[in-house]
Structure formats: structure tokens, C-alpha cells
Protein backbone atom coordinates (compact mmCIF):
# COMPACT_ATOMS: atom_id res chain seq x y z
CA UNK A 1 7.49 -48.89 -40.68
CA UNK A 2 7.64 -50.72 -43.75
CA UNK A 3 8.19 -49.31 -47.27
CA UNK A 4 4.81 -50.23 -48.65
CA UNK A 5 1.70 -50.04 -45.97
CA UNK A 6 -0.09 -53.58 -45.58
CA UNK A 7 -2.92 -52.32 -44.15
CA UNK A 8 -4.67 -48.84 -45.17
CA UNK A 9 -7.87 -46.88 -43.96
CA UNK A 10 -9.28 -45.30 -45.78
CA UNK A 11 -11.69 -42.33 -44.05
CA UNK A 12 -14.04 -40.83 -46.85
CA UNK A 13 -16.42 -37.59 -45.77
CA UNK A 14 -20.07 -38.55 -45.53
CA UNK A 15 -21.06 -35.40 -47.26
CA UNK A 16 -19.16 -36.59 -50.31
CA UNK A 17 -21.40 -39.65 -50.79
CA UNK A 18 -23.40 -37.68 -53.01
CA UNK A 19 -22.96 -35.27 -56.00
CA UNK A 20 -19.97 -35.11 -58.67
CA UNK A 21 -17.36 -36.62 -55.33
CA UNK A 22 -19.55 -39.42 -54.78
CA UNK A 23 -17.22 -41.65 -56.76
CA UNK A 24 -13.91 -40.07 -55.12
CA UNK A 25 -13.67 -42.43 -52.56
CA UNK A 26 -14.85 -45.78 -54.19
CA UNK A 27 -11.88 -44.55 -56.62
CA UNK A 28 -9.76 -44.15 -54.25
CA UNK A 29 -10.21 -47.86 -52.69
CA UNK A 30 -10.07 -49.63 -55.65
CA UNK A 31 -6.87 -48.17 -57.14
CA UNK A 32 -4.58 -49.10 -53.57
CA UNK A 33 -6.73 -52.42 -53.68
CA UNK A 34 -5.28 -52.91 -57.07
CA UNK A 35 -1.65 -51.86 -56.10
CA UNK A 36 -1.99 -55.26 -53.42
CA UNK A 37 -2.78 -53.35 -50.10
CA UNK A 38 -5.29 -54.01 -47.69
CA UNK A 39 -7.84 -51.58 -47.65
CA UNK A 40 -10.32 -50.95 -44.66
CA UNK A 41 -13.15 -48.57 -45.99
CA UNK A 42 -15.16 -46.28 -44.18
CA UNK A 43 -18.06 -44.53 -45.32
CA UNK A 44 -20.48 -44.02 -42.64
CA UNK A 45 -23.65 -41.81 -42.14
CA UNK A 46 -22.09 -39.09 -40.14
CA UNK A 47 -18.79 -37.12 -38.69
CA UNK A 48 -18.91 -38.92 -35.31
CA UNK A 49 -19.36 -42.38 -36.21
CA UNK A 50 -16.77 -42.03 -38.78
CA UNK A 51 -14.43 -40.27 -36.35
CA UNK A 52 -15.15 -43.44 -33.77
CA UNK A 53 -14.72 -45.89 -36.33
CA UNK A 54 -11.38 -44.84 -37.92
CA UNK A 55 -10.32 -44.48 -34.73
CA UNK A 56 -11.44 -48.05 -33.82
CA UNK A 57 -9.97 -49.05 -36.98
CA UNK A 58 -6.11 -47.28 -36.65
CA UNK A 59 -6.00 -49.00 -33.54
CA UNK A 60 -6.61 -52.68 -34.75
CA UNK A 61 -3.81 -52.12 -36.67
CA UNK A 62 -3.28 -50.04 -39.51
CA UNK A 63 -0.67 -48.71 -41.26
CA UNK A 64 -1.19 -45.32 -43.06
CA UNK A 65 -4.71 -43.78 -42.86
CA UNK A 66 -6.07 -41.72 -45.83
CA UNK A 67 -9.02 -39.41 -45.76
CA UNK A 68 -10.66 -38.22 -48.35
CA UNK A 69 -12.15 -34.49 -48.38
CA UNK A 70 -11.36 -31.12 -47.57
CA UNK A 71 -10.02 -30.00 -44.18
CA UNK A 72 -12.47 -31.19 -41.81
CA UNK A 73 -11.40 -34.06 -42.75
CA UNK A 74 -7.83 -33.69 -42.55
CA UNK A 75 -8.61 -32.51 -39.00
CA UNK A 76 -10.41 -35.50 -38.24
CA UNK A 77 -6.94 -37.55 -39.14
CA UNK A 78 -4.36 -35.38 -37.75
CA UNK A 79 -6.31 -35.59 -34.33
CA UNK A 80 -6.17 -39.44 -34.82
CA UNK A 81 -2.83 -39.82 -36.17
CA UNK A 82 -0.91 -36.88 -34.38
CA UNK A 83 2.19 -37.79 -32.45
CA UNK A 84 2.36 -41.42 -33.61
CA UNK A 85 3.90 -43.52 -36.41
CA UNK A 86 1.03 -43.75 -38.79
CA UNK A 87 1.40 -41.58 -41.72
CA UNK A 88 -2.19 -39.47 -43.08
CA UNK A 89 -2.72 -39.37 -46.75
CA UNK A 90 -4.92 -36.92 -48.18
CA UNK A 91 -7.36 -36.95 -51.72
CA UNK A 92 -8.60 -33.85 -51.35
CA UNK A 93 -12.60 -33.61 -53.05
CA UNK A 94 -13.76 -30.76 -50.72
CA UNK A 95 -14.66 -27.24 -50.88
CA UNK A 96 -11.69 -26.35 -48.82
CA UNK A 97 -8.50 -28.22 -49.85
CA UNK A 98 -6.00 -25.60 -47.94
CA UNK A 99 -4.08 -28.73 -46.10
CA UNK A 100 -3.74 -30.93 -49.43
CA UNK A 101 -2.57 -27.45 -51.64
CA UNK A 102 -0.25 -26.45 -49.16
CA UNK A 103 1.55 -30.35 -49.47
CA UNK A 104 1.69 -30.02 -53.00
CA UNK A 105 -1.11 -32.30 -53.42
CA UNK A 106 -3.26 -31.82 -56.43
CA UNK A 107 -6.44 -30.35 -55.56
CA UNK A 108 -8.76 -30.31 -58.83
CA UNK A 109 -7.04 -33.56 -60.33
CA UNK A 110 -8.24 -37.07 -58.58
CA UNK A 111 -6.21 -39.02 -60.20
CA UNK A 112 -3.34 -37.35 -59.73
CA UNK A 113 -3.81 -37.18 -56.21
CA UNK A 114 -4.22 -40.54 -55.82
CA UNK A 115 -1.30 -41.53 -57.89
CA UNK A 116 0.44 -39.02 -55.91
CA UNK A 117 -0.75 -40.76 -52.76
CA UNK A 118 0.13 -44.06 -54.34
CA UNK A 119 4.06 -43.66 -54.82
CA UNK A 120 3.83 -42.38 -51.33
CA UNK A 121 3.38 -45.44 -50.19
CA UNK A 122 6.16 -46.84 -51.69
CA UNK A 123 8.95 -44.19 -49.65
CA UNK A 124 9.59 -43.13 -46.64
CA UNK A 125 6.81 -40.36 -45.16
CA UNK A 126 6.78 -36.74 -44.99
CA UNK A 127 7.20 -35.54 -41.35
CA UNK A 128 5.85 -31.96 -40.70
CA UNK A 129 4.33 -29.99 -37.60
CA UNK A 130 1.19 -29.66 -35.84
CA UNK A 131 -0.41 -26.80 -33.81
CA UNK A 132 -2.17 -27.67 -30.52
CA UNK A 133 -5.12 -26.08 -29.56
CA UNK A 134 -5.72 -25.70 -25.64
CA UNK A 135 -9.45 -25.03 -24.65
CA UNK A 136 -11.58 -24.96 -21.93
CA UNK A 137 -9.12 -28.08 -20.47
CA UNK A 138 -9.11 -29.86 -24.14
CA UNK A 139 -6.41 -30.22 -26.33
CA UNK A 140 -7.44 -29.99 -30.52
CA UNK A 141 -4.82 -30.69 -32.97
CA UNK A 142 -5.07 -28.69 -36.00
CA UNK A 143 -3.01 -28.60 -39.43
CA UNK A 144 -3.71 -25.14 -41.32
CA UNK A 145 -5.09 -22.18 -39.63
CA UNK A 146 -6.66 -21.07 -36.22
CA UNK A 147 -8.93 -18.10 -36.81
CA UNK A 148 -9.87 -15.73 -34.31
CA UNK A 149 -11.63 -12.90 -36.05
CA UNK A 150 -13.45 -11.67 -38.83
CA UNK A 151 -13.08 -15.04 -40.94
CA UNK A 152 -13.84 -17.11 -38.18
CA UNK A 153 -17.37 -15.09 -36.88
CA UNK A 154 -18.59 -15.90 -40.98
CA UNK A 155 -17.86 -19.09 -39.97
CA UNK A 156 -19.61 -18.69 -37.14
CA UNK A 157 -22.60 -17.20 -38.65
CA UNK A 158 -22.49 -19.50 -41.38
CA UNK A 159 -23.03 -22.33 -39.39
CA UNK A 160 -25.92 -21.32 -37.41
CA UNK A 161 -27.50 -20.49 -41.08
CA UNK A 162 -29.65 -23.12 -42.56
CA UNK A 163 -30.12 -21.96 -45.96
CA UNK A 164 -28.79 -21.35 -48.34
CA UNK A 165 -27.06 -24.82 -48.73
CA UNK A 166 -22.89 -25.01 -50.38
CA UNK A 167 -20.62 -22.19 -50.86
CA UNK A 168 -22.81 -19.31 -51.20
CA UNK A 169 -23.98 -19.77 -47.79
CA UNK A 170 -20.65 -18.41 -46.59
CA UNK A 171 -20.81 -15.98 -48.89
CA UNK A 172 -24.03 -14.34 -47.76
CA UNK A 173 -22.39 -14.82 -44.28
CA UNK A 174 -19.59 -12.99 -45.19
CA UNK A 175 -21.49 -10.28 -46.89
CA UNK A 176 -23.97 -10.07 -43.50
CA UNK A 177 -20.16 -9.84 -41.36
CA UNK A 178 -19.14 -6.90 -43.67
CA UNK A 179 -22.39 -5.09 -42.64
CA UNK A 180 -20.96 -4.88 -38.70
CA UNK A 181 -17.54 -5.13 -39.44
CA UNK A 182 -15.57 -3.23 -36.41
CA UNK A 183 -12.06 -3.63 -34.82
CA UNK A 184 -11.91 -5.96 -31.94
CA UNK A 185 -9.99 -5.42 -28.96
CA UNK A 186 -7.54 -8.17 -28.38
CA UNK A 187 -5.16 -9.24 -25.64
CA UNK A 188 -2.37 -11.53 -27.42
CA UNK A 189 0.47 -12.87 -25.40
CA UNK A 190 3.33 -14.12 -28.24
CA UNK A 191 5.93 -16.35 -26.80
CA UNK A 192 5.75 -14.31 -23.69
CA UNK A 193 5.72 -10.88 -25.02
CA UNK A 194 2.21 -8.89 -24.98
CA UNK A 195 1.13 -7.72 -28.05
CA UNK A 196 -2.29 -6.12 -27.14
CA UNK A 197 -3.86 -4.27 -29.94
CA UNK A 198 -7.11 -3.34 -31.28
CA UNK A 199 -7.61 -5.72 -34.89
CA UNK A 200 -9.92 -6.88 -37.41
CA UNK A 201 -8.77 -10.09 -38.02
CA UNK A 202 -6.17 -12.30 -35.99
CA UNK A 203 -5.23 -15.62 -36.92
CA UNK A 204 -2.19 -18.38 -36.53
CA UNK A 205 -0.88 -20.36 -39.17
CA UNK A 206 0.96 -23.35 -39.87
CA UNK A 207 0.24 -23.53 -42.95
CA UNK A 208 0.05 -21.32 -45.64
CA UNK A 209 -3.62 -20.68 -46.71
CA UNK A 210 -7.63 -21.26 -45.10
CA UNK A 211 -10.79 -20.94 -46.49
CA UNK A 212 -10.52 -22.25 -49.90
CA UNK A 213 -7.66 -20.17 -51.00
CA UNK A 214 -6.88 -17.50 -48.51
CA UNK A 215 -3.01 -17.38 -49.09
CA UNK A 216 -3.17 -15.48 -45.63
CA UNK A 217 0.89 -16.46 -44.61
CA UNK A 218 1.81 -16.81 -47.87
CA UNK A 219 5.11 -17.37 -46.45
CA UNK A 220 4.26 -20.31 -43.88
CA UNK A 221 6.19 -23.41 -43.63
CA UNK A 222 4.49 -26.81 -42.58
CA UNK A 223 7.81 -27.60 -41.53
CA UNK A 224 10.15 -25.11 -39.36
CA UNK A 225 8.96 -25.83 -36.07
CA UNK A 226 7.02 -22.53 -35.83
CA UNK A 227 3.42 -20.93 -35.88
CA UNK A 228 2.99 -17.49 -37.77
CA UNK A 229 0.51 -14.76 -35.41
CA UNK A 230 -1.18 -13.00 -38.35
CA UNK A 231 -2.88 -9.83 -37.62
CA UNK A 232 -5.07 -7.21 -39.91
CA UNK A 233 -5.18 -4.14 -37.57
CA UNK A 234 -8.06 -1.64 -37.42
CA UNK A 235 -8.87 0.45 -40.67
CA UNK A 236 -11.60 1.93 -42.25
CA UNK A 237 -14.23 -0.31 -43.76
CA UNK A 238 -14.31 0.79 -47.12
CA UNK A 239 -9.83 0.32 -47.23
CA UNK A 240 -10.99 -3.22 -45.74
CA UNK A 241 -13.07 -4.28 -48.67
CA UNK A 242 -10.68 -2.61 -51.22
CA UNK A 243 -8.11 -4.67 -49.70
CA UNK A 244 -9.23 -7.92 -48.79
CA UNK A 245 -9.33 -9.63 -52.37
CA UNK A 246 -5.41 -9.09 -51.62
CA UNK A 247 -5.27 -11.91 -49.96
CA UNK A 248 -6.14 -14.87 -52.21
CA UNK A 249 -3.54 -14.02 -53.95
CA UNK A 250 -1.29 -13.39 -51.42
CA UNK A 251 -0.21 -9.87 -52.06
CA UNK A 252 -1.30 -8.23 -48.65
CA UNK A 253 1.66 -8.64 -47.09
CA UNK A 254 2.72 -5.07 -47.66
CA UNK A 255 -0.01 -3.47 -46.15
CA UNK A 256 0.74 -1.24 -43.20
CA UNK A 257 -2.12 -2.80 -40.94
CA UNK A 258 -0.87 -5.99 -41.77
CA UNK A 259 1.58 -7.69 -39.54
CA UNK A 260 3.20 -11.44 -39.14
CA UNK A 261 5.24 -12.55 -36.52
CA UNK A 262 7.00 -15.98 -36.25
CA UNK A 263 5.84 -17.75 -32.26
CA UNK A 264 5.80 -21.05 -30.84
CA UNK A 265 2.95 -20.41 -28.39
CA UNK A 266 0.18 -17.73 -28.62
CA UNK A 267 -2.58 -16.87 -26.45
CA UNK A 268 -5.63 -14.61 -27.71
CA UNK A 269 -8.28 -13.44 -25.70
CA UNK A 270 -10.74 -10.87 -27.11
CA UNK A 271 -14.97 -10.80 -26.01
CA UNK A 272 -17.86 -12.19 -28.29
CA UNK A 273 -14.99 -14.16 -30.40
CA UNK A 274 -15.64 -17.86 -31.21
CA UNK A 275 -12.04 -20.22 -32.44
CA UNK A 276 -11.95 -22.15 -35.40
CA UNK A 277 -9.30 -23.88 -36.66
CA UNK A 278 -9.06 -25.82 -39.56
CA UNK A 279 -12.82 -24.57 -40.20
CA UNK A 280 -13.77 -26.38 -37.18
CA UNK A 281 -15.14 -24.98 -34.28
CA UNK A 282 -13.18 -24.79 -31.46
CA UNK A 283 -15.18 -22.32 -28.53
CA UNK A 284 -15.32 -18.65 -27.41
CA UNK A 285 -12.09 -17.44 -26.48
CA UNK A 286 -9.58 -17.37 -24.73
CA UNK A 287 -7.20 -20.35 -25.95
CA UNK A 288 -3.72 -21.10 -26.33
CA UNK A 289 -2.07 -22.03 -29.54
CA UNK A 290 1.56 -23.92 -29.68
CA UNK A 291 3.24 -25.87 -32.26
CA UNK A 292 4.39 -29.41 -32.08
CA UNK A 293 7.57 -29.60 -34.49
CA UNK A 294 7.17 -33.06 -36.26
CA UNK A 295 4.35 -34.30 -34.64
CA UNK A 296 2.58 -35.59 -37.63
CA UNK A 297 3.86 -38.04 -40.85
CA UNK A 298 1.98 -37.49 -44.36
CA UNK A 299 1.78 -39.21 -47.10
CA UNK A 300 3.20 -36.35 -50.04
């Protein structure tokens, strides 16, 4: 593809129309308009007719697409863009920025981002892997993290709450988790080798970090051609809450209940446990996980 995009899309979250990001994205047009490239914007009233659109959109003809907000957004445009020539760009103005921080992207500086995102234009993209989530006969790509345990049931719960609105919804979720908080018996099957066990969190990364800032494989690379099986084996409560701070900044890796384990393909399978990856819901389990080593370009 050429050095400098002609044609860019440009993807912004509908829940960032309002509040202090409702000028990311107008931002974000007008400074690649300015730089000379074409710019098709989307802002429409909801996930699924945004999804359909940029989709519509990419396929007229585009040549990088950029989304703007956190990681369900970035999941949107890896699923769009995933095993093809058109490079995603990322401005991150979300509550969970995991994809963007783990590029090197600035997360808490627009501009910077964006001029970040514009001299990407200008060179060659980044080319980096993809996991694959396998479902219930559907494929999901994903970018960051597929959670399978504790984080992912406050996800879970969070969703199905309807108040309070923003962050502390999650955290009320997570403190309502903590209340039933119990080891989970899982069957895991890691590049062919069983690794049954009874755990209290499982997840498996490609990238480093979920949730805002949960350095949970603080040693993950978007870019060897593997997946890391993360697992926080059964302990008692009151070690688990003394611990888990640990792991925003990363320092949990020592624990003896907590394991990591390079794999290309991982299958979980544990009752009562709903997938997310990426923060998005994927189903109950089981599913299969697997890497796809350079499936997706990025503008960083």
C-alpha cells in the first residue's frame, strides 16, 4: 500500500459523543483532513450501525481505518480489518485503553495520539498478532485479553446492572463478585497438554494488560506469534484481596498460585463461566482460543 493513506475511516464510539470526549473525534477528522487525506467519518447512534457502516465503508475502498475509543472499539476494527491489508489506527478516549497502552500509544494525551497516528501514516505499518476466538460455530477476533474467570463474571454482572452508570458500576460489581468469590473447577487443554486445575481466575493474553490497567502478563508480546494461559489458582479469600492490587502494577508474577504458560491454542471449559474478550462478551464456555501470528497491521 502506499506510503501516505488516500482514503481514511475514521470509526468514533457513539458513547463518546457526549461528555469531556465529545470533541475527540471531530479532532481527530480535522487534523488528517488538514494533513490532505480523505477522511470518511462515522459517528452513528449505536455499536451495530457503526459496526455495519465501517464495514460498508472499508469495503468501498479505504485505506487505513482509525477508531476512536477504548477497546470495544479496537475490537470492532480488528474484527473488520483482521487478516487483510488495511492497517487500524487507534486514539484511544475510553475508559479502557489496554490495546492503545500496550502499542505505545498515548493514552491520556489526544494530541499526541493523533500526531502519533499522523506520522504513521507517513511509514510503513506495524504488523502484530491476533487471537481467534472459536464459539458456539463463530469465530471472534480479539486483540488484548480473553477472560474466563473472576474478571470476566464482574463483567458479567456489570452488564446486566443498570445503575449505577461509568466506572463505579464495575466497581460495585466487583465488590458484589468478592462477596461469592470461590475457586472454579476448570478443564484447560494447552497446545495439547491437559492442564486441569481448580482456579480463581484464568485468562489468555496477547497483550499485556485488560481492564483499564490490569498489567496481568506483564510480560506479553503483541508480536511473537504466541498467546500467554494465565492462571490465579485457588487460595484463601482474604490472601486474594491482599493480593490482587498486585496486579496493576504488575508485580504478581511471583506469587505461588500464579502461573503463565506460553500456547498457541487453548481450550477452557469450566460450568456457570461466561467469555469475554477484549471486554466483550463472547458466551458461556467452552471455547477455543489460538493465535494468528501477523494477522493484523496498526498504525503505531
Amino acid at each position: 500500500m502506499a506510503a501516505s493513506p488516500r482514503t481514511v475511516v475514521v470509526a468514533v464510539n457513539p458513547m463518546a459523543s457526549f461528555g469531556k470526549r465529545r470533541e475527540v473525534g471531530p479532532r481527530v477528522v480535522e487534523r488528517l483532513r488538514a494533513a490532505g487525506h480523505t477522511v470518511v467519518a462515522l459517528d452513528e447512534a449505536n455499536v451495530e450501525l457503526l459496526r455495519r457502516e465501517a464495514k460498508r465503508a472499508v469495503a468501498a475502498g479505504a485505506d487505513a481505518l482509525v477508531v476512536v475509543g477504548g477497546d470495544g472499539m479496537v475490537n470492532l476494527g480488528i474484527n473488520i480489518v483482521a487478516q487483510t491489508d488495511i492497517p487500524l489506527g487507534i486514539v484511544p478516549s475510553g475508559t479502557g485503553n489496554d490495546m492503545a497502552d500496550g502499542l505505545g500509544i498515548p493514552v491520556s494525551d489526544t494530541d499526541a495520539a493523533i500526531a502519533l497516528l499522523l506520522a504513521a501514516l507517513q511509514k510503513p505499518p506495524r504488523r502484530i498478532d491476533a487471537g481467534i476466538v472459536r464459539h458456539g460455530g463463530l469465530s471472534t477476533w480479539f486483540g488484548c485479553v480473553l477472560s474466563a474467570g473472576f474478571d470476566a463474571t464482574v463483567n458479567e454482572r456489570a452488564n446486566l446492572m443498570t445503575r449505577p452508570r461509568g466506572r463505579s458500576r464495575y466497581v460495585l460489581a466487583l465488590l458484589r463478585e468478592l462477596a461469592t468469590l470461590r475457586p472454579i473447577p476448570y478443564r484447560v487443554v494447552a497446545d495439547g497438554v491437559p492442564l486441569d486445575t481448580d482456579a480463581l481466575l484464568i485468562a489468555v493474553a496477547n497483550n499485556r494488560s485488560i481492564g483499564g490497567g490490569m498489567r496481568v502478563v506483564p510480560h506479553a508480546s503483541l508480536d511473537d506469534g504466541m498467546l500467554d494461559l494465565f492462571v490465579v489458582r485457588d487460595m484463601p479469600k482474604w490472601r486474594f484481596l491482599r493480593l490482587f492490587p498486585k496486579v496493576f502494577s504488575g508485580t504478581h508474577t511471583e506469587i505461588d498460585e500464579v502461573s503463565f504458560l506460553p500456547a498457541r491454542t487453548v481450550t477452557i471449559d469450566a460450568p456457570d463461566v461466561v467469555a469475554y474478550a477484549d471486554g466483550e462478551r463472547i458466551g458461556p464456555l467452552p471455547v477455543e482460543v489460538s493465535v494468528s501470528p501477523g494477522a493484523l497491521l496498526v498504525l503505531a
